[in-house]
Structure formats: C-alpha cells, structure tokens
N, C-alpha and C. Protein backbone atom coordinates (compact mmCIF):
# COMPACT_ATOMS: atom_id res chain seq x y z
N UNK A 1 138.14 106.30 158.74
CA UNK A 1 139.18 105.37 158.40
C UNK A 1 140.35 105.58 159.35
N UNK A 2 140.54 104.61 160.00
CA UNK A 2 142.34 104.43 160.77
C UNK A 2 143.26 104.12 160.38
N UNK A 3 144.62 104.87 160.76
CA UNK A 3 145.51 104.24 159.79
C UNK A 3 147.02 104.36 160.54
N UNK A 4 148.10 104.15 160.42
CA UNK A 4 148.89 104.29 161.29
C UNK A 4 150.39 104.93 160.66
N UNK A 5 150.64 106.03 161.80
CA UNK A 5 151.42 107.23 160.94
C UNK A 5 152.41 105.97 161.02
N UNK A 6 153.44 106.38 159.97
CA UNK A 6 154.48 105.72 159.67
C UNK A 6 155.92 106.03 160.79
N UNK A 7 155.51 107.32 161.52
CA UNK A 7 156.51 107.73 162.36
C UNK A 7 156.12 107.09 163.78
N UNK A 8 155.26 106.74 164.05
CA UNK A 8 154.32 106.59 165.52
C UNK A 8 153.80 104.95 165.37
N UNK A 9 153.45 104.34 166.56
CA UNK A 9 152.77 103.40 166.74
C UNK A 9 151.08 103.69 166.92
N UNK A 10 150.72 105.14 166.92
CA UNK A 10 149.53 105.63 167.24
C UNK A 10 148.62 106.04 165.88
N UNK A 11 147.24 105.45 166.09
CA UNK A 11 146.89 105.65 165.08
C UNK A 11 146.13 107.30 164.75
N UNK A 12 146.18 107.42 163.04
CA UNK A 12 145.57 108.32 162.88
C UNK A 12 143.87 108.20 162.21
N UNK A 13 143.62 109.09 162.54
CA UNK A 13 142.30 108.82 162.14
C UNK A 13 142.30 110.39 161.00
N UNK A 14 143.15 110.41 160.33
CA UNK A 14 142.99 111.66 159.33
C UNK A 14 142.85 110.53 157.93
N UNK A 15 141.77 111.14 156.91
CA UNK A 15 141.55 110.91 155.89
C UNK A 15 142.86 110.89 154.86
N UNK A 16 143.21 110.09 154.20
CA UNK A 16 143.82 110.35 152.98
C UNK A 16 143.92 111.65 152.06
N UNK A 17 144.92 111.99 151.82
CA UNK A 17 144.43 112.88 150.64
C UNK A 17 144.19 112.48 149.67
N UNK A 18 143.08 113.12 148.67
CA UNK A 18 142.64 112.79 147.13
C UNK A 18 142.77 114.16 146.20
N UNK A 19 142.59 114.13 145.16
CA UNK A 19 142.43 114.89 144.03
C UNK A 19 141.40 115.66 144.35
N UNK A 20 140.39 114.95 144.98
CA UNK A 20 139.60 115.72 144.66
C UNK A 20 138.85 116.48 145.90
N UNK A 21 139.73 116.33 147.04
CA UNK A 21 139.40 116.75 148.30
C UNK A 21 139.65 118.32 148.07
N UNK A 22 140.05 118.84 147.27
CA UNK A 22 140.29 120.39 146.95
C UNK A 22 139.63 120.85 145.83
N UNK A 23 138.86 121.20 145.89
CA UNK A 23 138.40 122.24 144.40
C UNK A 23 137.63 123.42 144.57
N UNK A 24 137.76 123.99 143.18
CA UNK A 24 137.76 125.63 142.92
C UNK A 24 136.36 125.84 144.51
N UNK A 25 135.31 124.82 144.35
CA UNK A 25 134.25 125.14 144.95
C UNK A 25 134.40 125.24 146.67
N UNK A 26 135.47 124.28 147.26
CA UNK A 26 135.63 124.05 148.37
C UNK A 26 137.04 125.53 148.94
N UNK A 27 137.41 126.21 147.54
CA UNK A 27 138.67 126.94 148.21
C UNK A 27 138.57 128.15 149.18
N UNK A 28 138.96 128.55 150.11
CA UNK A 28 138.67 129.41 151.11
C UNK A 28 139.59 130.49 151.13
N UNK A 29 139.62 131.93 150.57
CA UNK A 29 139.98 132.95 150.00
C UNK A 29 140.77 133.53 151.70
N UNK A 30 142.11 134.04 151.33
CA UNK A 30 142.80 134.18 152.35
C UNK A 30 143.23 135.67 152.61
N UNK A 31 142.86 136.22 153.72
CA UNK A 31 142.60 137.48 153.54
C UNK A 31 144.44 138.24 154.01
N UNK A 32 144.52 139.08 152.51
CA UNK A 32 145.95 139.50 152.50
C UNK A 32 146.70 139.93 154.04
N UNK A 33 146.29 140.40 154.67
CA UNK A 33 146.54 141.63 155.72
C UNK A 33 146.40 140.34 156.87
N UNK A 34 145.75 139.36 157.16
CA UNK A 34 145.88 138.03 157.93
C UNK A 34 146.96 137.20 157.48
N UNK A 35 147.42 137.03 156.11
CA UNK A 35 148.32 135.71 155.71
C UNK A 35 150.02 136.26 155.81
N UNK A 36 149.93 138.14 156.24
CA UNK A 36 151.38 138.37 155.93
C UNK A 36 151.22 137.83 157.94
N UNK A 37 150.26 137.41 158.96
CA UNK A 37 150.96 137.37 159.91
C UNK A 37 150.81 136.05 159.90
N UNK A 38 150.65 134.99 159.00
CA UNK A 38 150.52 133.70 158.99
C UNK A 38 149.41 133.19 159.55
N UNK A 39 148.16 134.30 159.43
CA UNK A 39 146.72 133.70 160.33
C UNK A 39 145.85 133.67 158.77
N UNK A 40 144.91 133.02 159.38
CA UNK A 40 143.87 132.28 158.12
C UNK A 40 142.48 133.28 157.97
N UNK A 41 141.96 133.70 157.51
CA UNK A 41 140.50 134.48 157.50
C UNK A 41 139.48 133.58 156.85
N UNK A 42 138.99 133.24 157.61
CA UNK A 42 137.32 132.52 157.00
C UNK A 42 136.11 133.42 156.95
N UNK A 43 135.35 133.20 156.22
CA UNK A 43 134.05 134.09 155.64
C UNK A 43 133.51 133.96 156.83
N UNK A 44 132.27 134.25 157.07
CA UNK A 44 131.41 134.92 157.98
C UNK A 44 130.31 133.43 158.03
N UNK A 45 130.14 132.84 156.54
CA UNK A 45 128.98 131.85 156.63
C UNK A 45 129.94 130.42 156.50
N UNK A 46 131.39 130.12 156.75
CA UNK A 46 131.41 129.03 156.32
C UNK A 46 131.02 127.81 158.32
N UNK A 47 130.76 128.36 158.88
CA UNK A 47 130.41 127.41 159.97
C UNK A 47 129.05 126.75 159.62
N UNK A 48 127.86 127.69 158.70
CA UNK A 48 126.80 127.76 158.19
C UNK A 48 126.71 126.47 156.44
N UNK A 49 128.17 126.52 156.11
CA UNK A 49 128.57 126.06 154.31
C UNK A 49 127.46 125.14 154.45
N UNK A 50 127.18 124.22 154.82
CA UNK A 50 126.66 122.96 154.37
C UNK A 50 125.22 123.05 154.56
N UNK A 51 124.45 123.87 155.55
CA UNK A 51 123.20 124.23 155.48
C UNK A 51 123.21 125.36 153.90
N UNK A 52 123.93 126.30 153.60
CA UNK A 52 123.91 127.01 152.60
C UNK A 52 123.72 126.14 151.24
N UNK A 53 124.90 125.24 151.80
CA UNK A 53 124.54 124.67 150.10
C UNK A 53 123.23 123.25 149.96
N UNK A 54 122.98 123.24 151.01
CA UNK A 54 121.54 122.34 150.66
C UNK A 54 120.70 122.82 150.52
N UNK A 55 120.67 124.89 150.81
CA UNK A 55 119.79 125.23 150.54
C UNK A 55 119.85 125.92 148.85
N UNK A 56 120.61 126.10 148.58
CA UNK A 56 121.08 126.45 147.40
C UNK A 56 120.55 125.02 146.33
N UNK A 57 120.71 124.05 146.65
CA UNK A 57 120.73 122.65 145.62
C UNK A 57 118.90 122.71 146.10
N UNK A 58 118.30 123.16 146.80
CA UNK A 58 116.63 123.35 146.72
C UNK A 58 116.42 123.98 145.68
N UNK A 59 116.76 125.05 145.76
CA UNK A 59 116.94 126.54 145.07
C UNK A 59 117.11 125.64 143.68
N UNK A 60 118.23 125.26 143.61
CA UNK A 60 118.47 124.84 142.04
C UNK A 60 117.47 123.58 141.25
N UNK A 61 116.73 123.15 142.41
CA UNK A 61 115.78 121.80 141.99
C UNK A 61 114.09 123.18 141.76
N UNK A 62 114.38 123.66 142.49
CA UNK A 62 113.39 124.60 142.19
C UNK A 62 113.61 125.37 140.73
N UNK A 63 114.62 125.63 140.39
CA UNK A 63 114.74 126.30 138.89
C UNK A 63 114.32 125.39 137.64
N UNK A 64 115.04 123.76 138.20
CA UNK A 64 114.74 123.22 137.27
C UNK A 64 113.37 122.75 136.69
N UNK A 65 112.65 122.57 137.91
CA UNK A 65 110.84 122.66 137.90
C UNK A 65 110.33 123.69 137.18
N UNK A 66 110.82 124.59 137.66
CA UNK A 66 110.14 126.14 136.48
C UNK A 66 110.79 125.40 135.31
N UNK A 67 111.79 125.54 134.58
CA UNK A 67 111.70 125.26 133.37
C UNK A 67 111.41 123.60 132.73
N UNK A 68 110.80 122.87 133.69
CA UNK A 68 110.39 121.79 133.68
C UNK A 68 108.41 122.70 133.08
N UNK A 69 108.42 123.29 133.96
CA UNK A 69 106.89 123.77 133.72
C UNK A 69 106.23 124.29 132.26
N UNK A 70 107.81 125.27 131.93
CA UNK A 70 107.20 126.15 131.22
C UNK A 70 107.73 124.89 130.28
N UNK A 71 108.24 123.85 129.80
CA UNK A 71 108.62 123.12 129.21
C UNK A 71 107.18 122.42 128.61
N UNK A 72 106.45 122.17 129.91
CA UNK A 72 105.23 121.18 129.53
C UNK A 72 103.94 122.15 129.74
N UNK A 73 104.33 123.61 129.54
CA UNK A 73 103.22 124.85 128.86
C UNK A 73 102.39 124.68 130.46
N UNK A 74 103.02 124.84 131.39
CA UNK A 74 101.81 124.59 132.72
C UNK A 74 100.86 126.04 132.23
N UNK A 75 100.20 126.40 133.36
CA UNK A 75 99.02 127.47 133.53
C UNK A 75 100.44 128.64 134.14
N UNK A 76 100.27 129.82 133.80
CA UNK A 76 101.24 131.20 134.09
C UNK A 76 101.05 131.53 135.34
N UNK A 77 100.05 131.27 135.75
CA UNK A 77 100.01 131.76 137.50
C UNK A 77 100.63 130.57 138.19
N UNK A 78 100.72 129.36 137.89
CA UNK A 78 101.21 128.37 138.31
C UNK A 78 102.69 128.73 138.67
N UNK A 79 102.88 128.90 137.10
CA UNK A 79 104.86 129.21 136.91
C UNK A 79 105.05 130.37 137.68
N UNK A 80 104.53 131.51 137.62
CA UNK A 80 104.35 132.69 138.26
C UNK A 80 104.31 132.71 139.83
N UNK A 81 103.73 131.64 140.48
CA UNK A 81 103.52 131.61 141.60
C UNK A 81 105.12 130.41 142.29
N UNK A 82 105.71 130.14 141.06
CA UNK A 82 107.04 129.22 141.22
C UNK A 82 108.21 130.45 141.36
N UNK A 83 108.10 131.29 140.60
CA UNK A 83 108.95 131.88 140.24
C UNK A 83 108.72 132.96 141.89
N UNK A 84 108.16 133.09 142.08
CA UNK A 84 107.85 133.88 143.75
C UNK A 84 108.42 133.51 144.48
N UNK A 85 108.11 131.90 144.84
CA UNK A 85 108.77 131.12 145.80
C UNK A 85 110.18 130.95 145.59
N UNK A 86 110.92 130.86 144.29
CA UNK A 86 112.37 130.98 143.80
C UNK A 86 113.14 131.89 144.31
N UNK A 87 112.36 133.01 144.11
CA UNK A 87 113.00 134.39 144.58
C UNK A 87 112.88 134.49 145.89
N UNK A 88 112.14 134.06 146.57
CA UNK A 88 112.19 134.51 148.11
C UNK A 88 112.87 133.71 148.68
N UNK A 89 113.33 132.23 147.90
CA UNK A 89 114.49 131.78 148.58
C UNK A 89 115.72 132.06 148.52
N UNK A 90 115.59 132.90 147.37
CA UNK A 90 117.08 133.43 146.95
C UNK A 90 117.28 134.56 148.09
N UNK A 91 116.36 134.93 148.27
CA UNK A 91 116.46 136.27 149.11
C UNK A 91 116.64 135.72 150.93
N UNK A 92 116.14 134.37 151.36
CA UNK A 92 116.94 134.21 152.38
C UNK A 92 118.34 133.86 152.21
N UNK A 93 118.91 133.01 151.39
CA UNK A 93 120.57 132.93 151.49
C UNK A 93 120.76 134.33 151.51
N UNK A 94 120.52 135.14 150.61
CA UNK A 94 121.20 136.68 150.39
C UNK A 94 121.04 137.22 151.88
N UNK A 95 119.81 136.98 152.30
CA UNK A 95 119.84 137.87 154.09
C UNK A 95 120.54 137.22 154.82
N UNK A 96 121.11 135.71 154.67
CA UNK A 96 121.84 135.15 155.70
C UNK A 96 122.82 135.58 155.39
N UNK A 97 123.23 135.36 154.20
CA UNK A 97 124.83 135.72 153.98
C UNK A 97 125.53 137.21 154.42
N UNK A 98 124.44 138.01 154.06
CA UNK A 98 124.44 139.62 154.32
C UNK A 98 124.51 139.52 156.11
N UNK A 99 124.01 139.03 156.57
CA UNK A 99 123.73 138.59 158.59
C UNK A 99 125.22 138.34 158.47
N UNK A 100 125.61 137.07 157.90
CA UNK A 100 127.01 136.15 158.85
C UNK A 100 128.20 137.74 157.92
N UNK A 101 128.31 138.18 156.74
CA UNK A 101 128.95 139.09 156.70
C UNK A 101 129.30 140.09 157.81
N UNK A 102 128.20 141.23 157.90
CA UNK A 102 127.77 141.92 158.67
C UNK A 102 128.74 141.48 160.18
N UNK A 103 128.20 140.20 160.46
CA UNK A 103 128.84 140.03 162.07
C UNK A 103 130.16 139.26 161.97
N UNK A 104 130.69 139.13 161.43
CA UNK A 104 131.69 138.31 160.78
C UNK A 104 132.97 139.70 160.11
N UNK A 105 132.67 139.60 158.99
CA UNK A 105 133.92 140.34 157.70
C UNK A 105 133.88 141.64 158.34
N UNK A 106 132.79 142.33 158.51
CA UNK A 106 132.29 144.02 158.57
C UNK A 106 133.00 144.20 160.32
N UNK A 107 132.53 143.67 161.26
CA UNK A 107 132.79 143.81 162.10
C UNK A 107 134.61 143.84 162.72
N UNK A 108 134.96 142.11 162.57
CA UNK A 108 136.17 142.64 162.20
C UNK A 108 137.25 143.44 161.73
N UNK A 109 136.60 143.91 160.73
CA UNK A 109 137.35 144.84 159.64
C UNK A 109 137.40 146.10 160.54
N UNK A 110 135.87 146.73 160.96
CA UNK A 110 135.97 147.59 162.18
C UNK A 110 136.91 147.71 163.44
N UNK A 111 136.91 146.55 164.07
CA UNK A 111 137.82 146.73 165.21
C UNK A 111 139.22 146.43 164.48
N UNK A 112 139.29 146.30 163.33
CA UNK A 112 141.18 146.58 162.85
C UNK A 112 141.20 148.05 162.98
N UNK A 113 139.71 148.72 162.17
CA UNK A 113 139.86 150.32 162.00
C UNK A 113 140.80 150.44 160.92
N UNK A 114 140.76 152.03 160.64
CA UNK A 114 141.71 152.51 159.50
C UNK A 114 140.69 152.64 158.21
N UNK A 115 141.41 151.96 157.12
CA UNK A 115 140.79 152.22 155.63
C UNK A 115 140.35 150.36 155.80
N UNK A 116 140.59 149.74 156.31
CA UNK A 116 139.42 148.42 156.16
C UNK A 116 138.66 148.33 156.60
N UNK A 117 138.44 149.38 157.81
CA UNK A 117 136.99 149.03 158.26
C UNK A 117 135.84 149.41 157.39
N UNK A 118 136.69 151.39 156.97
CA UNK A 118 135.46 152.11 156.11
C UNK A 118 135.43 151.20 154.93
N UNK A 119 136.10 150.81 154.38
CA UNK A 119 135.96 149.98 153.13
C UNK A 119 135.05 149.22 153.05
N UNK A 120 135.10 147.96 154.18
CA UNK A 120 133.90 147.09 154.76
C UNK A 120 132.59 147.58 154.37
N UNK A 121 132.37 148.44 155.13
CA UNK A 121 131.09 149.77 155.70
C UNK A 121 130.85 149.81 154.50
N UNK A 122 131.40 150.66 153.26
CA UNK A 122 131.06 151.16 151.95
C UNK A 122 130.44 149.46 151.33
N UNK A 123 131.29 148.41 151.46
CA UNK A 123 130.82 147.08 150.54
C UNK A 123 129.51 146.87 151.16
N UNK A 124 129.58 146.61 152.25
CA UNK A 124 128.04 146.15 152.79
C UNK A 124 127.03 146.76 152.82
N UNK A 125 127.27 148.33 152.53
CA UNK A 125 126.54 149.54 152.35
C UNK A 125 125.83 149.26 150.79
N UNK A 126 127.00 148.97 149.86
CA UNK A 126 126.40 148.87 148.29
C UNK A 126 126.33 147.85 147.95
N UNK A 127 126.25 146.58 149.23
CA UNK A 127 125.48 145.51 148.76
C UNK A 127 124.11 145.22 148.95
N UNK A 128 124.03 146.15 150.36
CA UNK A 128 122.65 146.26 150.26
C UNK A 128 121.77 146.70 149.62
N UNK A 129 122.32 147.93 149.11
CA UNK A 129 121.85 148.86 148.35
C UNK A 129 121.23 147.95 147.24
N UNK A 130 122.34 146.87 146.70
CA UNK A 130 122.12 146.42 145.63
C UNK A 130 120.55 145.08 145.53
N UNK A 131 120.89 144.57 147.23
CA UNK A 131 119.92 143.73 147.53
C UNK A 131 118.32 144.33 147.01
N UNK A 132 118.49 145.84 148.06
CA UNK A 132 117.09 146.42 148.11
C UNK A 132 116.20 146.72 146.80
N UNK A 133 117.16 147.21 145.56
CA UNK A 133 116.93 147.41 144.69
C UNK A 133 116.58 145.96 143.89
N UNK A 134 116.71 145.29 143.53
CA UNK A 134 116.65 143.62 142.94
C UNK A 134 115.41 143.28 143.37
C-alpha cells in the first residue's frame, strides 16, 4: 500500500498501523545489557520465524490427526508410528533452535565475556542436557 507522508510530497510505502500488528506472539524480548545502550537483541532463529512457524503449524496438524486417530480407535501401531513422526519433528525445531542459539545468543554472550558468557554456556549446557534426556 502507498500513501503519502503528510510532511513530504514523497510517498511512503510503510503499512498502517493496526491493533493487531503487535501481539504477545509477534513480541521480541529485549536483552537488558543491549537496551541500557539503546541497541535491540534479536534471538538467534528469528531470520528463520516464518519457516519455524510453518513448521510448527505441521507439527500441530500432525497432533491433531493423532487425536483424530485415536478418536476413530485406528490400529496402535498406526497411532504409534504417528506419534514417532510427531516427535522427530519436534526434535528438528528443538535442534534448529538449539543451532541458531548456539551461534547466535551463546556466542555473543561469549565475546561480551564475564558472567554472561559463562551463564550462556551453563543454559545451553542444561538445555541440552535436557534435550538428550526427553
């Protein structure tokens, strides 16, 4: 959409704002120790957001099939063999996300050094931990 700033004869091509161009789902968490120098911190996967969440809305059409299944009593190896494929997709977002972290949040945090880097180190340490175990 074009539209023309009210200060300028030149047009803009920026969207309107709406209500609903902001929500809880779209908000991007601002990392303290960046915002006291007025700089912005973005996650590690949001260049990735929109492949994530189409893969996520698979993921969720896939849940609803399992309980679509067990709904209409399918065969257990059937559901069983759903519930495999569920999980191993869950487990690529989790390795991507754990990847764009890793080279992204962890790394950074490192070349600040100090107590955010080790901090980093320890989260990604006991998230994996937590991955491996699951």
């Amino acid at each position: 959409m074009t539209t023309t700033d009210s200060n300028t004869a030149e047009p803009s091509t920026a969207e309107p704002a709406s209500a609903d161009a902001v929500s809880a789902d779209t908000a991007i968490a601002i990392d303290p120790a960046l915002e006291a120098d007025g700089g912005e911190h973005h996650h590690g996967y949001i260049s990735d957001k929109s492949r994530y969440l189409a893969r996520l809305k698979r993921i969720e059409g896939q849940a609803r099939g399992l309980h679509r299944m067990v709904d209409e009593e399918k065969y257990c190896i059937d559901i069983l063999t759903q519930i495999s494929a569920l999980k191993s997709a869950l487990d690529g977002v989790a390795m991507g996300l754990l990847d764009d972290h890793l080279q992204h949040c962890v790394v950074d945090a490192a070349r600040a050094g100090g107590d955010e880097g080790e901090a980093k180190m320890k989260e990604a340490s006991a998230a994996i931990a937590r991955l491996v175990r699951s």
